[in-house]
Protein backbone atom coordinates (compact mmCIF):
# COMPACT_ATOMS: atom_id res chain seq x y z
CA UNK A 1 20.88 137.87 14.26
CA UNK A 2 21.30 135.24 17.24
CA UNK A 3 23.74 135.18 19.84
CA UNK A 4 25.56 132.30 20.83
CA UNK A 5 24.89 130.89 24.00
CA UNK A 6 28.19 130.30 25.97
CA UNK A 7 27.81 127.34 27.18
CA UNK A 8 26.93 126.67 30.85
CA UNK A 9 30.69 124.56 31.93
CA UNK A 10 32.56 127.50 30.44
CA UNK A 11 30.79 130.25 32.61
CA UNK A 12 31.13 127.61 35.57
CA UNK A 13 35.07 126.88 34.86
CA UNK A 14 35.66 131.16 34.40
CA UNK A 15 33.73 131.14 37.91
CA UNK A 16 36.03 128.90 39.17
CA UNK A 17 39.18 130.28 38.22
CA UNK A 18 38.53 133.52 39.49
CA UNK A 19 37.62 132.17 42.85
CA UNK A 20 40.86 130.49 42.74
CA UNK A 21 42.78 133.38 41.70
CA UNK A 22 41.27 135.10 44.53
CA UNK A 23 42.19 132.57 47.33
CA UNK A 24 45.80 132.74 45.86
CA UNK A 25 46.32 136.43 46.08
CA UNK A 26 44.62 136.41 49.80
CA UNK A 27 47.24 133.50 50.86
CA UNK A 28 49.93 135.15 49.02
CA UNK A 29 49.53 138.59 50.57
CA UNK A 30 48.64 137.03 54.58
CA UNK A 31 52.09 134.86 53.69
CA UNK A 32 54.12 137.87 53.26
CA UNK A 33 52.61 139.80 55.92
CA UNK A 34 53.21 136.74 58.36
CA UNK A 35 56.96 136.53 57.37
CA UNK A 36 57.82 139.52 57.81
CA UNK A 37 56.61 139.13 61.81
CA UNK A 38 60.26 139.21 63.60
CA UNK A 39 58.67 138.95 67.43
CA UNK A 40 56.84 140.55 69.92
CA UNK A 41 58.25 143.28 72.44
CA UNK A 42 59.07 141.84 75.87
CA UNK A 43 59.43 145.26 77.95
CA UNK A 44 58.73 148.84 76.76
CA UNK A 45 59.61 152.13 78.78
CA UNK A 46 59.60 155.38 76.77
CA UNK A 47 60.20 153.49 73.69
CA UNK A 48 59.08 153.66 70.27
CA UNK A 49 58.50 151.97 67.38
CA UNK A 50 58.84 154.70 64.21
CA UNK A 51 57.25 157.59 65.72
CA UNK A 52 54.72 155.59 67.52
CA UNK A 53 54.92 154.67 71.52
CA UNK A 54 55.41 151.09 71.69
CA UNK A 55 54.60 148.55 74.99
CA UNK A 56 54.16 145.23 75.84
CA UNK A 57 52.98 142.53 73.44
CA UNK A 58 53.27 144.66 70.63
CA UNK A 59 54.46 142.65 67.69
CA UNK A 60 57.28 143.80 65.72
CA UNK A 61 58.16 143.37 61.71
CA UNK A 62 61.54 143.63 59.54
CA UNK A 63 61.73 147.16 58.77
CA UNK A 64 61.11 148.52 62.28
CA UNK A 65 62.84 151.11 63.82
CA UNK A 66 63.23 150.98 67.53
CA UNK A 67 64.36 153.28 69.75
CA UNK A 68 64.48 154.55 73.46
CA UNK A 69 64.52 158.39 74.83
CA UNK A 70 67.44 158.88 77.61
CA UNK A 71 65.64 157.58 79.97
CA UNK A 72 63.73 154.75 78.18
CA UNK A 73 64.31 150.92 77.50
CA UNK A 74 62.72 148.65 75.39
CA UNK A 75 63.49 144.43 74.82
CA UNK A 76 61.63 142.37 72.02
CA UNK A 77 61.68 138.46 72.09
CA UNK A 78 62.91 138.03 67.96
CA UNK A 79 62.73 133.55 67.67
CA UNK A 80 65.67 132.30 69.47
CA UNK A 81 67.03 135.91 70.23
CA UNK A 82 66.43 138.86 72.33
CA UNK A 83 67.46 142.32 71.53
CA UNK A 84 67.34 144.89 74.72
CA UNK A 85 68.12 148.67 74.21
CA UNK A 86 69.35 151.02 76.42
CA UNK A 87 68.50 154.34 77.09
CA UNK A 88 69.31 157.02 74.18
CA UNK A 89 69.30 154.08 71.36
CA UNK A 90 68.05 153.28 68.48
CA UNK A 91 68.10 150.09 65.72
CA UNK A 92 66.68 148.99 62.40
CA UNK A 93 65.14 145.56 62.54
CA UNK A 94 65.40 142.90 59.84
CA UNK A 95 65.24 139.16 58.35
CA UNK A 96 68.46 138.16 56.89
CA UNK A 97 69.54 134.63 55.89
CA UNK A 98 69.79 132.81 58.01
CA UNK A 99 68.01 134.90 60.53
CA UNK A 100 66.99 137.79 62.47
CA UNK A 101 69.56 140.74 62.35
CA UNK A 102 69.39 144.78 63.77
CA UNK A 103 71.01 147.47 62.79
CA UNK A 104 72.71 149.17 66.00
CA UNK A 105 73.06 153.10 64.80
CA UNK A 106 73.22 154.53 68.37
CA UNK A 107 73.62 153.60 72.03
CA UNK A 108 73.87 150.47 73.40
CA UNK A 109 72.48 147.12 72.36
CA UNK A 110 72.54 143.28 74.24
CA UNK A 111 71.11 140.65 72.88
CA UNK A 112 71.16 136.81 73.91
CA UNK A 113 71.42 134.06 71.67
CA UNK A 114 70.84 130.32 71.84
CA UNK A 115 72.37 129.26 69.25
CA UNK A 116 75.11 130.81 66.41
CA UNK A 117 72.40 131.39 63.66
CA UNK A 118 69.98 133.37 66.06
CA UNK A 119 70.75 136.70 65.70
CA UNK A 120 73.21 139.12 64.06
CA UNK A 121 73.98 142.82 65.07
CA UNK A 122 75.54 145.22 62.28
CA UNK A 123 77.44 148.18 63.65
CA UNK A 124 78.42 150.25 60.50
CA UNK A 125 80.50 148.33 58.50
CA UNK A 126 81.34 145.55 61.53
CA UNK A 127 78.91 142.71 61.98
CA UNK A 128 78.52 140.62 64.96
CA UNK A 129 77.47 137.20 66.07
CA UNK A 130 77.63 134.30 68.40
CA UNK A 131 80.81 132.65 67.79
CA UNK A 132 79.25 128.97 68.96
CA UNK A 133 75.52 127.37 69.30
CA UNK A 134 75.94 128.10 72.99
CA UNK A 135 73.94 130.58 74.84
CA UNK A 136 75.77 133.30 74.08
CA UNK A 137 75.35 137.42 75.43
CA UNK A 138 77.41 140.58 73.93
CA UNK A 139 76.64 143.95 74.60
CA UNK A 140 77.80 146.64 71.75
CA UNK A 141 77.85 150.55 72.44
CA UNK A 142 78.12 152.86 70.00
CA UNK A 143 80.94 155.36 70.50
CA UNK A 144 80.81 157.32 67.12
CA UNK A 145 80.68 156.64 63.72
CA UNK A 146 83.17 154.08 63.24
CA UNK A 147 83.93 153.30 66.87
CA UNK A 148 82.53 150.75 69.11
CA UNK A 149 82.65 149.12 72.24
CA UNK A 150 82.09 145.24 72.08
CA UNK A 151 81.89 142.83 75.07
CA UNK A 152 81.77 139.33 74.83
CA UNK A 153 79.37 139.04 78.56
CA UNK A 154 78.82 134.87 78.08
CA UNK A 155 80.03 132.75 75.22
CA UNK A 156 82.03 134.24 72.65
CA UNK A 157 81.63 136.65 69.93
CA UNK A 158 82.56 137.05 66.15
CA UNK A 159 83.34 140.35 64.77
CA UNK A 160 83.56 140.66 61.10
CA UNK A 161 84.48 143.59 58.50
CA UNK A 162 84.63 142.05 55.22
CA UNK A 163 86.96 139.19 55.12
CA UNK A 164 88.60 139.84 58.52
CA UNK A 165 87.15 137.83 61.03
CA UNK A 166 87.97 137.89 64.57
CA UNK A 167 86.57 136.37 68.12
CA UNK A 168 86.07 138.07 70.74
CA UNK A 169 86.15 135.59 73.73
CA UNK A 170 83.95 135.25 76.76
CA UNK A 171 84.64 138.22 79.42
CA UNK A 172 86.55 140.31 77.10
CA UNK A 173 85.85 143.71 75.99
CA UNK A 174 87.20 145.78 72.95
CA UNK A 175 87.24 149.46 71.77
CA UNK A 176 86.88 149.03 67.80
CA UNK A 177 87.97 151.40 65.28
CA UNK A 178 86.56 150.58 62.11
CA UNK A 179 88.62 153.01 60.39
CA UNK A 180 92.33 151.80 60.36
CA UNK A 181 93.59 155.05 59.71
CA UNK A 182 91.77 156.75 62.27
CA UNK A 183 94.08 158.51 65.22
CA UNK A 184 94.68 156.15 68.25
CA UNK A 185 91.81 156.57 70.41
CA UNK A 186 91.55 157.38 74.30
CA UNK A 187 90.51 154.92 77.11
CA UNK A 188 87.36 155.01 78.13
CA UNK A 189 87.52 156.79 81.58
CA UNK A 190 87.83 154.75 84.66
CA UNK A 191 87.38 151.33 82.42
CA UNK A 192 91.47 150.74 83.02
CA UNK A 193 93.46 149.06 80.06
CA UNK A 194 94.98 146.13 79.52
CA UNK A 195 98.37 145.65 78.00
CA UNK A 196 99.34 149.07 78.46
CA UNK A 197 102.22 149.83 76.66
CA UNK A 198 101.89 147.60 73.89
CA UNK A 199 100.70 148.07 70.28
CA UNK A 200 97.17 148.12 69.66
CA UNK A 201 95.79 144.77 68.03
CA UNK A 202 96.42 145.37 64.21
CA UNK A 203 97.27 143.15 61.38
CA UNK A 204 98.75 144.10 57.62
CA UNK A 205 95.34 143.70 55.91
CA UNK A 206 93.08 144.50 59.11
CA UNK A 207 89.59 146.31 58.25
CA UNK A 208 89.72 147.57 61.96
CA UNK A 209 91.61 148.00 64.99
CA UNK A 210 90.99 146.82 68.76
CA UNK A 211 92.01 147.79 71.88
CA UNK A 212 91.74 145.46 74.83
CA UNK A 213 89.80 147.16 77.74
CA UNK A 214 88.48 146.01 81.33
CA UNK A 215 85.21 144.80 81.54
CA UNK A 216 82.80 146.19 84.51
CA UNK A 217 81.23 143.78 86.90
CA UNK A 218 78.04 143.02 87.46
CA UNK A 219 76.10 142.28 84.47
CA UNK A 220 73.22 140.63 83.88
CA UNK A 221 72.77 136.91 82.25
CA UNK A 222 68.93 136.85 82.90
CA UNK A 223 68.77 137.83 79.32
CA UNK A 224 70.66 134.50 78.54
CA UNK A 225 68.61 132.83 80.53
CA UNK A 226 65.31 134.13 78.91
CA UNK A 227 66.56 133.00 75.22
CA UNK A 228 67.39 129.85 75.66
CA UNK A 229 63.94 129.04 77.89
CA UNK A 230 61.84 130.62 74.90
CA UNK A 231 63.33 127.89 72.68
CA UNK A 232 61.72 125.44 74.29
CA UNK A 233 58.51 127.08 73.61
CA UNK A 234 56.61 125.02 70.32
CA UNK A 235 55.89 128.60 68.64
CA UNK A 236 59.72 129.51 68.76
CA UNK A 237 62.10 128.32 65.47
CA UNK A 238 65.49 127.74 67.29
C-alpha cells in the first residue's frame, strides 16, 4: 500500500501557523506582564515588598503588598501619582479604571496627584481621591478598623462610602467613622478641635461621620512637587 504524500504548501502553511501561534502567545503573555507594571519605588528604608526587602528602582506590579517596619519608609513613583508610607504601614497595590489605586490597611499613607484620575486610596469601605485635576496632596492614617484620619494638605479631597460623597477642602482635617453607629469618638490628643460644642457632621442617610480637627504645621509639598514634574517626563501617562 502507498502513502500519500502531503503535499509540500500544506506542511509549509501548518509551519507557518504554528510560528504564528507562537509569536501570539509570547506578545500576549509580555502584554500582560507589562500592564500589570504600576511604577518603580522612589525611596526604600526597612521596607518590603511581600516578604521580600525592597530599595530603590525596584519596579512594582498590581498585586503588591508594601509595607514599612516602625522605623521604615518607603515611596514608589505609580504614573502621575506617588504613594509614600510611613513607618508601621502597610498597602495593597492595584490598577483600577481609570487608574492606579492602594489599599491603605494600616498606618499612614500620602500620596500626590496631578491630576483627579491619578490615583485613588481605599480605606475600608471609604475611598479617596483628588477632588480637581490640580496638584493635589492628602495624607490618610489609619486609626482602627473603621476610623480614619483624612487631611486635605494641598488641593482638595473626595471622600466617598457608597453614594455619599463628600469634599474635604484644602487645609482641613477630619476624624472619620465609617460606622455611623459607632460611639462618639475622642480627640486626638493635643490636635485641638474645632467647633467644639457642636454636633458632629452627620446627615439622615450618611455612610459615615466626621469630626472637624486641627491640622499640624509643617508638612511637606515636595511630594506635590515631585508628581506633577514626573508628568512631564515622555514615559509618564498623565
Amino acid at each position: 500500500m502507498t502513502r500519500s504524500r502531503v503535499p509540500e504548501s500544506f506542511v509549509i502553511a501548518r509551519a507557518a501557523l504554528a510560528i504564528l501561534l507562537s509569536l501570539a502567545l509570547l506578545v500576549s503573555t509580555l502584554w500582560a506582564a507589562s500592564s500589570a507594571v504600576l511604577g518603580t519605588v522612589v525611596f526604600a528604608d526597612r521596607a518590603r515588598v511581600g516578604d521580600a526587602g525592597i530599595s530603590a528602582g525596584a519596579t512594582v506590579f498590581s498585586g503588591d503588598r508594601l509595607s514599612t517596619d516602625h522605623v521604615g519608609t518607603v515611596q514608589v513613583r505609580v504614573r502621575a501619582a506617588r504613594l509614600l508610607l510611613a513607618s508601621s504601614s502597610s498597602a495593597t497595590l492595584a490598577q483600577e479604571e481609570p487608574g492606579p489605586s492602594a489599599t491603605l490597611t494600616a498606618g499612614t499613607a500620602t500620596f500626590s496627584t496631578a491630576n483627579s484620575k491619578a490615583f485613588t486610596l481605599h480605606v475600608a469601605s471609604a475611598v479617596l481621591r483628588p477632588n480637581t485635576d490640580q496638584p493635589t496632596v492628602g495624607k490618610v492614617t489609619v486609626l482602627g478598623s473603621n476610623e480614619l484620619i483624612v487631611k486635605g494638605i494641598r488641593g482638595s479631597l473626595e471622600i466617598a462610602v457608597e453614594d455619599d460623597v463628600r469634599e474635604i477642602p484644602e487645609g482641613a482635617a477630619y476624624r472619620v467613622v465609617l460606622d455611623r453607629n459607632a460611639p462618639e469618638p475622642q480627640g486626638p490628643r493635643g490636635a485641638g478641635t474645632k467647633g467644639m460644642g457642636g454636633p458632629p457632621i452627620k446627615g439622615a442617610k450618611s455612610k459615615f461621620i466626621w469630626y472637624a480637627i486641627a491640622i499640624s504645621g509643617g508638612v511637606t509639598i515636595w511630594v506635590a512637587h515631585e508628581a506633577t514634574e514626573s508628568c512631564k517626563k515622555p514615559h509618564d501617562h498623565c
